[in-house]
C-alpha atoms as a PDB file:
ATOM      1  CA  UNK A   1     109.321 101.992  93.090  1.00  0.00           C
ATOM      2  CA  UNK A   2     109.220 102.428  96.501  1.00  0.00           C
ATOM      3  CA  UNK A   3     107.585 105.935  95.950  1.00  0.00           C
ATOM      4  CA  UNK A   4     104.280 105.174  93.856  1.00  0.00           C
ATOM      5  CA  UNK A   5     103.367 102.063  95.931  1.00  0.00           C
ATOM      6  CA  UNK A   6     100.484 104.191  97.669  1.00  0.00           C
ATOM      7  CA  UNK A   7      99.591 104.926  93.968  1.00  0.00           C
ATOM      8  CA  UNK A   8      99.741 101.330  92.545  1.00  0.00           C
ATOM      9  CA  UNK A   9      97.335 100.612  95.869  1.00  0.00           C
ATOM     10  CA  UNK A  10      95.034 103.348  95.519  1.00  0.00           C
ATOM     11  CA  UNK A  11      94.464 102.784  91.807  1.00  0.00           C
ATOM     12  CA  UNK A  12      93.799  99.535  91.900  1.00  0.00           C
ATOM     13  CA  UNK A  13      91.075  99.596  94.607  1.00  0.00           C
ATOM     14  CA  UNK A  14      89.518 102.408  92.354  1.00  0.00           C
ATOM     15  CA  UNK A  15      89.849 100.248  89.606  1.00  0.00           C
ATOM     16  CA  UNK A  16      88.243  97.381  91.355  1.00  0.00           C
ATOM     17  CA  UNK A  17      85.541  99.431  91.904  1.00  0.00           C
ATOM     18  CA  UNK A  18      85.065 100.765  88.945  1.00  0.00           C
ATOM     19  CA  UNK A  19      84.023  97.429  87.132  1.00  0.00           C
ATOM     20  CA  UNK A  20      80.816  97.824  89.244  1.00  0.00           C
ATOM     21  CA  UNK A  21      80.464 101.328  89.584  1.00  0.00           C
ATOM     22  CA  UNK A  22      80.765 104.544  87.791  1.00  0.00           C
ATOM     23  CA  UNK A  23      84.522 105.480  87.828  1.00  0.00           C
ATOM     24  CA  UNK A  24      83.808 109.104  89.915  1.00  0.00           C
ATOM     25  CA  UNK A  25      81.368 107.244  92.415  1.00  0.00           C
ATOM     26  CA  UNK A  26      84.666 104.798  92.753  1.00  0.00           C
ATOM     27  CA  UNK A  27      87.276 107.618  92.953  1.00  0.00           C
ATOM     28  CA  UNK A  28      84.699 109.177  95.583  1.00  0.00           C
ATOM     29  CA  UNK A  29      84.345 105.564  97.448  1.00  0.00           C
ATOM     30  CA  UNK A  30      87.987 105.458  97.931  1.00  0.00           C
ATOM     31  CA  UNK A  31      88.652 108.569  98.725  1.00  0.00           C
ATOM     32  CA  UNK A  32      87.487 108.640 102.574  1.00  0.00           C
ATOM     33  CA  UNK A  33      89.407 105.433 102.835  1.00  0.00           C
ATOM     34  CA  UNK A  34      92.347 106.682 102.105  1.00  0.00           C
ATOM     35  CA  UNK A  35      91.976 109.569 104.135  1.00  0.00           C
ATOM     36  CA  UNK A  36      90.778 107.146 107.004  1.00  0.00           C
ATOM     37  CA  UNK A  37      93.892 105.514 106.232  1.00  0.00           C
ATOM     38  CA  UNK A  38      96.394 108.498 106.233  1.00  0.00           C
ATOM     39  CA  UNK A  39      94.673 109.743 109.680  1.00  0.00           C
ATOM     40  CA  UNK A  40      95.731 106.372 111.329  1.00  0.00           C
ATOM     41  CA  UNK A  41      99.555 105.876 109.433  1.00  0.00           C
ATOM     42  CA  UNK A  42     100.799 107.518 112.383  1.00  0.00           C
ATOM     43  CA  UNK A  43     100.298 103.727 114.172  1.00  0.00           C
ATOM     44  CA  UNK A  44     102.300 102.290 111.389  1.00  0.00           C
ATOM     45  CA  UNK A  45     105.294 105.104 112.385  1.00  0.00           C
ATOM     46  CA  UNK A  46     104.734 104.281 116.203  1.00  0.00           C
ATOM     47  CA  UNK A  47     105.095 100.292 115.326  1.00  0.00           C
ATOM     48  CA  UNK A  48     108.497 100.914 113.510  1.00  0.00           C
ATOM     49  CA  UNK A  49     109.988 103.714 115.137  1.00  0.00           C
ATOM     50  CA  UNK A  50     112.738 101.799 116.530  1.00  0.00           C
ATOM     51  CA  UNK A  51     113.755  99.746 113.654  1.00  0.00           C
ATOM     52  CA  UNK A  52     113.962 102.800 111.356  1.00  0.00           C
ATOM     53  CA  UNK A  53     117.771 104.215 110.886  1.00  0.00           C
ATOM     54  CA  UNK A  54     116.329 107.729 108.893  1.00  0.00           C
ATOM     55  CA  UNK A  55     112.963 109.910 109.240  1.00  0.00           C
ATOM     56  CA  UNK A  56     110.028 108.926 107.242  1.00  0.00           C
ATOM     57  CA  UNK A  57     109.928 110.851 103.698  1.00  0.00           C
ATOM     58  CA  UNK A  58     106.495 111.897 102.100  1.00  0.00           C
ATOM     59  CA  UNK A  59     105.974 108.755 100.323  1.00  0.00           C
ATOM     60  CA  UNK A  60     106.315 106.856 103.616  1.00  0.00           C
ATOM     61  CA  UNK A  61     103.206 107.999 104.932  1.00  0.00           C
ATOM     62  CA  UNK A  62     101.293 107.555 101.882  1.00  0.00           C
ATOM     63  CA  UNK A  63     102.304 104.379 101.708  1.00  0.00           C
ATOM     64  CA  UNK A  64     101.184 103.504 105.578  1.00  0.00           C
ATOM     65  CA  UNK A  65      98.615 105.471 104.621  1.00  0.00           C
ATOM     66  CA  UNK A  66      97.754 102.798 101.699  1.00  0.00           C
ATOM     67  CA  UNK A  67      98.377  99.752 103.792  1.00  0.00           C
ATOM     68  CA  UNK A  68      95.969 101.149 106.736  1.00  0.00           C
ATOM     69  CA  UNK A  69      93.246 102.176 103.932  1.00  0.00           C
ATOM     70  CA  UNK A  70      93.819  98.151 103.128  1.00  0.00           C
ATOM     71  CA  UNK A  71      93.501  96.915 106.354  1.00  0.00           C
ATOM     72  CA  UNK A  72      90.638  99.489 107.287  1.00  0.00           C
ATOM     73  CA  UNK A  73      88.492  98.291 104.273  1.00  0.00           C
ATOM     74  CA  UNK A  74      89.351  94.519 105.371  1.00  0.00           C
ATOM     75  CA  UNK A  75      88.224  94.940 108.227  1.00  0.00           C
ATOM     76  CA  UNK A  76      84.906  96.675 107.087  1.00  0.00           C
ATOM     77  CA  UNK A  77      84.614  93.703 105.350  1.00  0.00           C
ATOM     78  CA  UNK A  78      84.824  91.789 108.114  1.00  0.00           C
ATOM     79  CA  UNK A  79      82.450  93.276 110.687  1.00  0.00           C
ATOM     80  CA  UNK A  80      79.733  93.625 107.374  1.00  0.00           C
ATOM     81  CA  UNK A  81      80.035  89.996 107.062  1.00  0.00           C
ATOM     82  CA  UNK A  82      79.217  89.305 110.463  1.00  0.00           C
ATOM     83  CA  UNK A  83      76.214  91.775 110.706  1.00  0.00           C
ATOM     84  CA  UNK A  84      72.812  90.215 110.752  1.00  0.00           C
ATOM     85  CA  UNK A  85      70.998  91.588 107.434  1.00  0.00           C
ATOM     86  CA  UNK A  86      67.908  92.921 108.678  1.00  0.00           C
END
């Protein structure tokens, strides 16, 4: 389980966008995220570097790779909310 948790993530933000959108305009929204997420995962293996008694496997940084694509689109979220609308 603790392989495809990056997957469960990934397809269910594409298929929370896809009840709005198009389902290739929401695997293309999600995309970059992820990416955005994968570039900064490398925070996530800084934060536990001590704690962790063996080496990160591929699945490991897909899945800080999920969790940062969460917390990136959060805190899109965020900083949209609290833009004027012009």
């Amino acid at each position: 389980m603790n392989r495809f948790i990056w997957l469960i993530a990934l397809v269910a933000i594409v298929g929370f966008q896809a009840r709005e959108h198009d389902p290739m305009f929401a695997i293309g929204w999600t995309l970059p995220w992820f990416l955005i997420g994968l570039a900064l995962s490398p925070v996530v293996w800084l934060f536990t570097r001590r704690k962790r008694i063996e080496p990160w496997r591929w699945y490991d940084w897909a899945n800080a790779g999920a969790v940062m694509m969460l917390v990136a689109m959060v805190v899109g979220l965020v900083i949209r909310g609290y833009m004027p609308s012009a």
